[in-house]
N, C-alpha and C. Protein backbone atom coordinates (compact mmCIF):
# COMPACT_ATOMS: atom_id res chain seq x y z
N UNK A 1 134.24 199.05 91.95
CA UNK A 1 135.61 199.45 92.13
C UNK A 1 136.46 198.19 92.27
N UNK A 2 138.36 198.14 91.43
CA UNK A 2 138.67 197.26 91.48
C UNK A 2 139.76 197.64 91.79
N UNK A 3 140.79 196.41 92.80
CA UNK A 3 141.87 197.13 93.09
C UNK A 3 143.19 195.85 91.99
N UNK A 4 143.81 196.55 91.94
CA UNK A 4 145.09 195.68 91.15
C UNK A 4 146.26 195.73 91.63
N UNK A 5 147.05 194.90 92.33
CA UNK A 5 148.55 195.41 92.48
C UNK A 5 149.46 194.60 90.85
N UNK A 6 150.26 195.33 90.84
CA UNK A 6 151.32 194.75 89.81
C UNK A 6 152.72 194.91 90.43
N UNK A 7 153.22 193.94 89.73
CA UNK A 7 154.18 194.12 90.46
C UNK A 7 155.69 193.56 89.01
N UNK A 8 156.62 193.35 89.18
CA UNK A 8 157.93 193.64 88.32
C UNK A 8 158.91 193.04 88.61
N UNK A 9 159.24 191.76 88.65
CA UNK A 9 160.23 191.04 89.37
C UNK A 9 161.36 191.14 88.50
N UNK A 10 162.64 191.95 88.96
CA UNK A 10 163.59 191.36 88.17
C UNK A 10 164.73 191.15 88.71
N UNK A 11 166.25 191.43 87.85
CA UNK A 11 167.20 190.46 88.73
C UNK A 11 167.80 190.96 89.70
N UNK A 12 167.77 192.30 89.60
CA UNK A 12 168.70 193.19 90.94
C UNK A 12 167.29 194.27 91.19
N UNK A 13 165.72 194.07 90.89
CA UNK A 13 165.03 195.37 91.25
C UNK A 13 164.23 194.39 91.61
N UNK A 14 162.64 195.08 92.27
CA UNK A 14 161.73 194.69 92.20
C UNK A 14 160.54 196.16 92.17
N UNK A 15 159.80 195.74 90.86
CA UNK A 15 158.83 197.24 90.91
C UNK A 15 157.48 196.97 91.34
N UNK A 16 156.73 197.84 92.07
CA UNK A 16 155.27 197.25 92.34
C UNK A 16 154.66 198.72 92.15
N UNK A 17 152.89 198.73 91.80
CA UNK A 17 152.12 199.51 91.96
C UNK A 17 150.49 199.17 92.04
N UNK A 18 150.26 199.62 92.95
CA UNK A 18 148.53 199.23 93.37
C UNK A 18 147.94 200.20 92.53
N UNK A 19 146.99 199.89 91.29
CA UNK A 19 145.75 200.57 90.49
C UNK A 19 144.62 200.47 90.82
N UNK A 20 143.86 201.33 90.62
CA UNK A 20 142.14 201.16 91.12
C UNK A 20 141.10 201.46 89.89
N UNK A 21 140.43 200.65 89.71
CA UNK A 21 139.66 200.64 88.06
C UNK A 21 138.34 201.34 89.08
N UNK A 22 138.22 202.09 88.77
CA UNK A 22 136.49 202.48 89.09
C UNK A 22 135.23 202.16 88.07
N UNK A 23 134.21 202.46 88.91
CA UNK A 23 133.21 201.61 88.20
C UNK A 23 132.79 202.14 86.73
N UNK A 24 133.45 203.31 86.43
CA UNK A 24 133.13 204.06 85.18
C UNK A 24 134.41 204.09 84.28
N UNK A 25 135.25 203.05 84.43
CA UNK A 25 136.29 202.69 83.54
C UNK A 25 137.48 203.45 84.17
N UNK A 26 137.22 204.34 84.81
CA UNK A 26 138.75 205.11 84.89
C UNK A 26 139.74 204.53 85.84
N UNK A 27 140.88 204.68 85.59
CA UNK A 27 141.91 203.97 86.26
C UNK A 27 143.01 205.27 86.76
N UNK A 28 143.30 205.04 88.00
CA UNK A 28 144.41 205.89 88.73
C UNK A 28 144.93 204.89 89.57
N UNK A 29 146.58 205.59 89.68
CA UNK A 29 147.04 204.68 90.70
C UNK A 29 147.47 205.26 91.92
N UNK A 30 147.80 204.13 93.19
CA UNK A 30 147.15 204.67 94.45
C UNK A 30 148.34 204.75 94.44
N UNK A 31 149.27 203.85 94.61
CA UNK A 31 150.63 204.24 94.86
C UNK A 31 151.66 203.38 93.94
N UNK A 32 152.73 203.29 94.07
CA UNK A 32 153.76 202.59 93.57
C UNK A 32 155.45 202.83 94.41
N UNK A 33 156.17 201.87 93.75
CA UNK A 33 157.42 201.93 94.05
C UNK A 33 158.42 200.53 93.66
N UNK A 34 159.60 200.96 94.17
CA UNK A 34 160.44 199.98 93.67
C UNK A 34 161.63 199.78 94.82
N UNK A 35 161.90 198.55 94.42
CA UNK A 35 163.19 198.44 95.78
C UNK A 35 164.48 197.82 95.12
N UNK A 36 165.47 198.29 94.96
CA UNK A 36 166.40 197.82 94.13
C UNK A 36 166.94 197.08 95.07
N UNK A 37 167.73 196.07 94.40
CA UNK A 37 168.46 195.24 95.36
C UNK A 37 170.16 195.41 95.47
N UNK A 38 171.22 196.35 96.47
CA UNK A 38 171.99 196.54 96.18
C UNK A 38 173.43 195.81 95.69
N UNK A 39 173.77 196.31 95.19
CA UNK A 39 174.98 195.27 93.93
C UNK A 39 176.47 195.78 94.91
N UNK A 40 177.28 195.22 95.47
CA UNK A 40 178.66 195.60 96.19
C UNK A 40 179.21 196.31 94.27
N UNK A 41 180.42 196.87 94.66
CA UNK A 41 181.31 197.52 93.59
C UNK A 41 182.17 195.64 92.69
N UNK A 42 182.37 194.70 93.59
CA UNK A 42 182.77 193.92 93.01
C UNK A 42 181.80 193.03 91.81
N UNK A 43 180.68 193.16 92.20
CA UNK A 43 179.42 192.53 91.42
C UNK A 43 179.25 193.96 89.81
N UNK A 44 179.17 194.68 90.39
CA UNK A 44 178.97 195.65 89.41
C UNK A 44 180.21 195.74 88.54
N UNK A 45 181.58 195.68 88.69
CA UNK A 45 182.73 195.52 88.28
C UNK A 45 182.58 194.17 87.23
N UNK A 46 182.16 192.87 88.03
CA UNK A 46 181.81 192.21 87.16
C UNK A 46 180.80 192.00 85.87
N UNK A 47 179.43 192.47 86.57
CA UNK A 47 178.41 192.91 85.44
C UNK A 47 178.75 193.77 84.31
N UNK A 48 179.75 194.92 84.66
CA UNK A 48 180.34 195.43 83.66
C UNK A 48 180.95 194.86 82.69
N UNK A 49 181.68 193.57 82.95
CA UNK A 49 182.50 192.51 82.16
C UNK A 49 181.72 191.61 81.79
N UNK A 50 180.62 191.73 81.91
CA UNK A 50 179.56 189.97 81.50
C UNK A 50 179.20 189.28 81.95
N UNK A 51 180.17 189.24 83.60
CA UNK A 51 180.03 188.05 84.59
C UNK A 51 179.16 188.07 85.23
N UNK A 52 177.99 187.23 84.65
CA UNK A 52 176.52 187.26 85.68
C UNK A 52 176.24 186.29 86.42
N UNK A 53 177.19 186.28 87.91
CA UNK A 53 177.39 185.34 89.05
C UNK A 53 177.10 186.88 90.31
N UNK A 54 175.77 186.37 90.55
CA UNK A 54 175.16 186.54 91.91
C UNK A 54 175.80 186.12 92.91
N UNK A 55 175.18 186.60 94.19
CA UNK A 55 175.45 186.10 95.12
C UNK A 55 174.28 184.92 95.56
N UNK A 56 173.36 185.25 95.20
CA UNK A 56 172.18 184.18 94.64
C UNK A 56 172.28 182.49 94.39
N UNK A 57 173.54 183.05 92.98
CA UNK A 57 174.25 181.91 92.63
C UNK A 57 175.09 181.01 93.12
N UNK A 58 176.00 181.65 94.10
CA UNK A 58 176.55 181.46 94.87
C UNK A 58 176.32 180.61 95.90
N UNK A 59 174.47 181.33 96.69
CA UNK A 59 174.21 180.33 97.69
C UNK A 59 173.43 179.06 97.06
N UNK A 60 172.77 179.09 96.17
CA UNK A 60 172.43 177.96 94.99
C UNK A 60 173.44 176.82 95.00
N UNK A 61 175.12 177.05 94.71
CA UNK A 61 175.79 176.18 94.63
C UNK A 61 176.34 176.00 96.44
N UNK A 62 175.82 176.12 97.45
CA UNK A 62 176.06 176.07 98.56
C UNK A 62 174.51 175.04 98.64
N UNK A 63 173.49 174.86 98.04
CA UNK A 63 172.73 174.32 98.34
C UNK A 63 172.47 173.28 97.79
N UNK A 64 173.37 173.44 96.80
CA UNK A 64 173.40 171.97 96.18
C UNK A 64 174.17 171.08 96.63
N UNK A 65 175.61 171.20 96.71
CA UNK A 65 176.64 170.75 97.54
C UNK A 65 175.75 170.14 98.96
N UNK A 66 175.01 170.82 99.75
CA UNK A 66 175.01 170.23 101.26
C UNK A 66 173.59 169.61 100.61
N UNK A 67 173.28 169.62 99.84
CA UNK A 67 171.68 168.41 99.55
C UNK A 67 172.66 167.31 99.16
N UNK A 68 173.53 167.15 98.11
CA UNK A 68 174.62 165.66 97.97
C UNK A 68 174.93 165.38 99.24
N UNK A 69 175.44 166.09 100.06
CA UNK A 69 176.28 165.69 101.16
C UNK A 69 174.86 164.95 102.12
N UNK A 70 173.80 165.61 101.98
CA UNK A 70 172.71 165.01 102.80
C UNK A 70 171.94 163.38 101.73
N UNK A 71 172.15 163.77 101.22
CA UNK A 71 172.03 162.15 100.17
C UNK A 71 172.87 161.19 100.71
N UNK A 72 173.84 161.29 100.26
CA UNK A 72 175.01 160.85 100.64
C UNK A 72 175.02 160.05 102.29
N UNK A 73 174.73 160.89 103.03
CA UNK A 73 174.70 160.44 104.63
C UNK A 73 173.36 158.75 104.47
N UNK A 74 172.23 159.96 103.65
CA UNK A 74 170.98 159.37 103.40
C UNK A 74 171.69 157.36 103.16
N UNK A 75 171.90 157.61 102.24
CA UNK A 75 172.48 156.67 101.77
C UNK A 75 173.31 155.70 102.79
N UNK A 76 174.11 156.12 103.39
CA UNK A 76 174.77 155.54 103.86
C UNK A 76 174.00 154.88 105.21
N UNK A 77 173.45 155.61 105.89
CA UNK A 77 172.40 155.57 106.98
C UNK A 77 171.62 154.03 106.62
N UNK A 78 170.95 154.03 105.25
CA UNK A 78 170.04 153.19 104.40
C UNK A 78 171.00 151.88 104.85
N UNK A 79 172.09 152.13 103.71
CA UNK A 79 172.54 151.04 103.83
C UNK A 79 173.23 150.10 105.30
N UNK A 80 173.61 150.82 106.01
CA UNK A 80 173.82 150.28 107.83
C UNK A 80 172.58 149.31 108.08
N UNK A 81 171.23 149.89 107.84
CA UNK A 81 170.20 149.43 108.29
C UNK A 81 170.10 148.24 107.73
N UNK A 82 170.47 148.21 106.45
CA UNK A 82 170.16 146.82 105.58
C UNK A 82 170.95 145.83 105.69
N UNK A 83 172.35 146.00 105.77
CA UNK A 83 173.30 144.92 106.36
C UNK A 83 173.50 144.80 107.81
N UNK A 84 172.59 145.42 108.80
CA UNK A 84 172.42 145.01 110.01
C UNK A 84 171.37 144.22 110.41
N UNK A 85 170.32 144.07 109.27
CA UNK A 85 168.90 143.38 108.92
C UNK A 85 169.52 141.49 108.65
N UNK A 86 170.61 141.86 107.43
CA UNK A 86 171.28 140.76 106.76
C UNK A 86 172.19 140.14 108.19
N UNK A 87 172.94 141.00 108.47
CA UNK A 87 173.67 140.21 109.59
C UNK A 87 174.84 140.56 108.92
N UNK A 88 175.40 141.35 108.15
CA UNK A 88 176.73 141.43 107.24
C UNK A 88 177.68 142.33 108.43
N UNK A 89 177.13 143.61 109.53
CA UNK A 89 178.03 144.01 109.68
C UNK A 89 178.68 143.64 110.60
N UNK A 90 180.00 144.07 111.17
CA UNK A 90 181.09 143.08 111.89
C UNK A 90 180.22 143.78 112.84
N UNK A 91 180.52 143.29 114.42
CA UNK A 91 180.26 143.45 115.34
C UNK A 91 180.63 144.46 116.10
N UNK A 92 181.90 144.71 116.05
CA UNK A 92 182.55 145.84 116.66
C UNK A 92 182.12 147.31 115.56
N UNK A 93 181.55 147.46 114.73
CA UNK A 93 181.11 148.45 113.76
C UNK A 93 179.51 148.71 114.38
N UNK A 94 178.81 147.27 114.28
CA UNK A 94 177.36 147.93 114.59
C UNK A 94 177.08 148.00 115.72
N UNK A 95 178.42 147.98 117.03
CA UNK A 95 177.94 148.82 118.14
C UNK A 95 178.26 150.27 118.15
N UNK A 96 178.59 150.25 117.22
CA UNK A 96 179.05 151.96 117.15
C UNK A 96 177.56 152.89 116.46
N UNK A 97 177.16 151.91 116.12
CA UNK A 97 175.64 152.20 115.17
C UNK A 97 174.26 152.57 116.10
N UNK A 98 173.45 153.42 115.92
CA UNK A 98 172.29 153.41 116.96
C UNK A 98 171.23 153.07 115.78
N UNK A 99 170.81 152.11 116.25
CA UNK A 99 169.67 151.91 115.18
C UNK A 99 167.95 151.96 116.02
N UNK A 100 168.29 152.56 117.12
CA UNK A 100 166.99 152.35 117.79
C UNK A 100 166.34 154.19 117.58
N UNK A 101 167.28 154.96 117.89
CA UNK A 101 166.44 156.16 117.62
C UNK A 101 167.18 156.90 116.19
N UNK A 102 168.47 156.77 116.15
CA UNK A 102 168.96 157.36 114.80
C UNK A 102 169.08 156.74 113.73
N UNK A 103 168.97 155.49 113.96
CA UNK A 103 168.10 154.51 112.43
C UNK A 103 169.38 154.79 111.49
N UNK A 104 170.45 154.00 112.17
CA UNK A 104 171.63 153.82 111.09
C UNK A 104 172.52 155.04 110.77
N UNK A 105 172.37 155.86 111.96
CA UNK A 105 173.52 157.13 111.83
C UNK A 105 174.63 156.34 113.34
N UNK A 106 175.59 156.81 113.07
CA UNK A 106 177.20 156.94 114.28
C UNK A 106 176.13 157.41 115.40
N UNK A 107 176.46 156.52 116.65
CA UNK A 107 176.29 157.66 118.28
C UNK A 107 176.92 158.31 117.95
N UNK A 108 176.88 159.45 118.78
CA UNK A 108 177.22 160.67 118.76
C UNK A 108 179.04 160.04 119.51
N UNK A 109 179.74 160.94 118.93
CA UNK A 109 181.00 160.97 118.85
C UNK A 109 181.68 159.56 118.59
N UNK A 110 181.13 159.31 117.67
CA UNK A 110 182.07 157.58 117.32
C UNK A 110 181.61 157.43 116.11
N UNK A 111 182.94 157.03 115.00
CA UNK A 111 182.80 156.65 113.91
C UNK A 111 183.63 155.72 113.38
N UNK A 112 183.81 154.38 113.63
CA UNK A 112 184.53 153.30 113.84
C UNK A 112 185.04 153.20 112.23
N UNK A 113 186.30 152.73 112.20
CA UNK A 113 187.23 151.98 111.02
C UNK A 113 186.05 150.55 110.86
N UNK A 114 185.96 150.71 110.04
CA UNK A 114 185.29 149.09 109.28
C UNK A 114 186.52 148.29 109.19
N UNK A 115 187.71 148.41 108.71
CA UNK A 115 188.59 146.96 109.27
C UNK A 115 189.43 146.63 109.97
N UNK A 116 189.22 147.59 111.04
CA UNK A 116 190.01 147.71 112.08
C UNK A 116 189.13 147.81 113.28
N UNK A 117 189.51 146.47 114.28
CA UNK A 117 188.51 146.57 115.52
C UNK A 117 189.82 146.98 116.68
N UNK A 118 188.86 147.15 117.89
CA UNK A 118 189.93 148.40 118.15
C UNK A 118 189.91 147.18 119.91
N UNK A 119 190.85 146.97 120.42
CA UNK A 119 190.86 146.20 121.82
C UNK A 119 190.62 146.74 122.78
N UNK A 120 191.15 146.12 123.97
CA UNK A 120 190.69 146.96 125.38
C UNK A 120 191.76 147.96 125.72
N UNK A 121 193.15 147.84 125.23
CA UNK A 121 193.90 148.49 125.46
C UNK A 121 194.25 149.88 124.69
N UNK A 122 193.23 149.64 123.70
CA UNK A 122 192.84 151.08 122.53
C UNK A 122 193.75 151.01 121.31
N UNK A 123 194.31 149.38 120.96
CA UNK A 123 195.13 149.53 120.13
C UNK A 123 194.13 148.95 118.85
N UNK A 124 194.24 148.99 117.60
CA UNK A 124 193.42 148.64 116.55
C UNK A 124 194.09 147.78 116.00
N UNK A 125 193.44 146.85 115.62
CA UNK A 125 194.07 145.18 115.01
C UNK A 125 193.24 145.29 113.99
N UNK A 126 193.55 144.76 112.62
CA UNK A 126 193.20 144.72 110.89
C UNK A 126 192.32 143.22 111.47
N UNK A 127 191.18 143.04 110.75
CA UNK A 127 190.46 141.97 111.01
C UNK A 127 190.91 141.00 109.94
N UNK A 128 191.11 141.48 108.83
CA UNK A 128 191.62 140.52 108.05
C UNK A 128 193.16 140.25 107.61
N UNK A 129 193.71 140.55 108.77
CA UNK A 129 194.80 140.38 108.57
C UNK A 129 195.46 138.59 108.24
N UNK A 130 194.86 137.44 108.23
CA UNK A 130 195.00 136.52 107.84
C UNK A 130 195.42 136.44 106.45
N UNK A 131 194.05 136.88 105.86
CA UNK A 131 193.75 136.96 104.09
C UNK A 131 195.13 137.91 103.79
N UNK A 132 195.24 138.61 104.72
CA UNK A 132 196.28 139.81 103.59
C UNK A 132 197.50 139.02 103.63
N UNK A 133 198.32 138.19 104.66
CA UNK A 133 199.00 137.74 104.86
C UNK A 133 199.20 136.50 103.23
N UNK A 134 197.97 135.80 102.91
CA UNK A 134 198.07 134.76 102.23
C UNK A 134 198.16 135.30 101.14
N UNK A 135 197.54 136.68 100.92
CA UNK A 135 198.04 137.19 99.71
C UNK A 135 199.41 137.37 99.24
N UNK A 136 199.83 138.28 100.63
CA UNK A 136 201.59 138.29 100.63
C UNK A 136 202.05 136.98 100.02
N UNK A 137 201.76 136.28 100.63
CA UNK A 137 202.50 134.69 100.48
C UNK A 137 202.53 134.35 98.90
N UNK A 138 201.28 134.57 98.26
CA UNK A 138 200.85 134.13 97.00
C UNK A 138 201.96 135.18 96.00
N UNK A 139 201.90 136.20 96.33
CA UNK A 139 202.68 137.68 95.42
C UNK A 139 204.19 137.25 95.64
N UNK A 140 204.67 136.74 96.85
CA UNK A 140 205.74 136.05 96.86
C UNK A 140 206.52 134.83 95.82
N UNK A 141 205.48 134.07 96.28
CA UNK A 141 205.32 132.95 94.94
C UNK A 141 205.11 132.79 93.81
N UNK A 142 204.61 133.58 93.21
CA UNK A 142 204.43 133.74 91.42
C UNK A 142 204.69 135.12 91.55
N UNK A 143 205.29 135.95 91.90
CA UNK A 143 205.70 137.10 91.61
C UNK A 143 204.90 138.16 91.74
């Protein structure tokens, strides 16, 4: 005796049925069924028109979006670590940085301006405000 389930995957159903082969060839089945998957009136409204956007689809492009956005961090995380290795980042930036347990993510509630360090009195000063100045000067002078 053999047992078989089958089963029917499709895009809004799913069909299944368990068969039993006995030892003298004959086949009956034990049970079956199906579970449709229900469609709102706006999905069906659309299917009627062609438009074959799931809700499926939907969370698909919700999962793609927050995997970039998690790259993205990825990335950025990476790179903290590597110009804090080099010695590139300003000082007032990589104390804002935890690199001992979050390995190049923000402490928690701080996400510092890169060119703006910020004083004791909470006001923020441009670090390169020298250079921008000489630029002025230069755009002045030849136009």
């Amino acid at each position: 005796m053999k047992r078989i389930l089958g089963l029917d995957l499709g895009t809004n159903s799913i069909g299944w049925a368990l068969i039993e082969i006995l030892n003298d060839g004959t086949k009956r089945i034990i049970k079956l069924g199906s579970r449709i998957i229900p469609m709102g009136q706006n999905e069906l409204s659309d299917f009627g028109k062609g438009v074959i956007n799931s809700a499926t689809a939907a969370r698909t492009g919700f999962r793609g979006t927050r995997r970039l956005y998690q790259r993205d961090n990825l990335r950025r995380e990476r790179l903290h670590r590597v110009l804090n290795i080099l010695g590139y980042l300003p000082e007032h930036y990589s104390k804002s940085i935890d690199f001992d347990k979050r390995f190049g993510q923000f402490k928690k509630e701080t996400e510092p301006k890169l060119a703006y360090r910020q004083d004791e009195e909470g006001k923020f000063h441009f670090i390169f405000q020298e250079s921008f100045n000489e630029m002025i000067d230069e755009f002045k002078a030849y136009g």
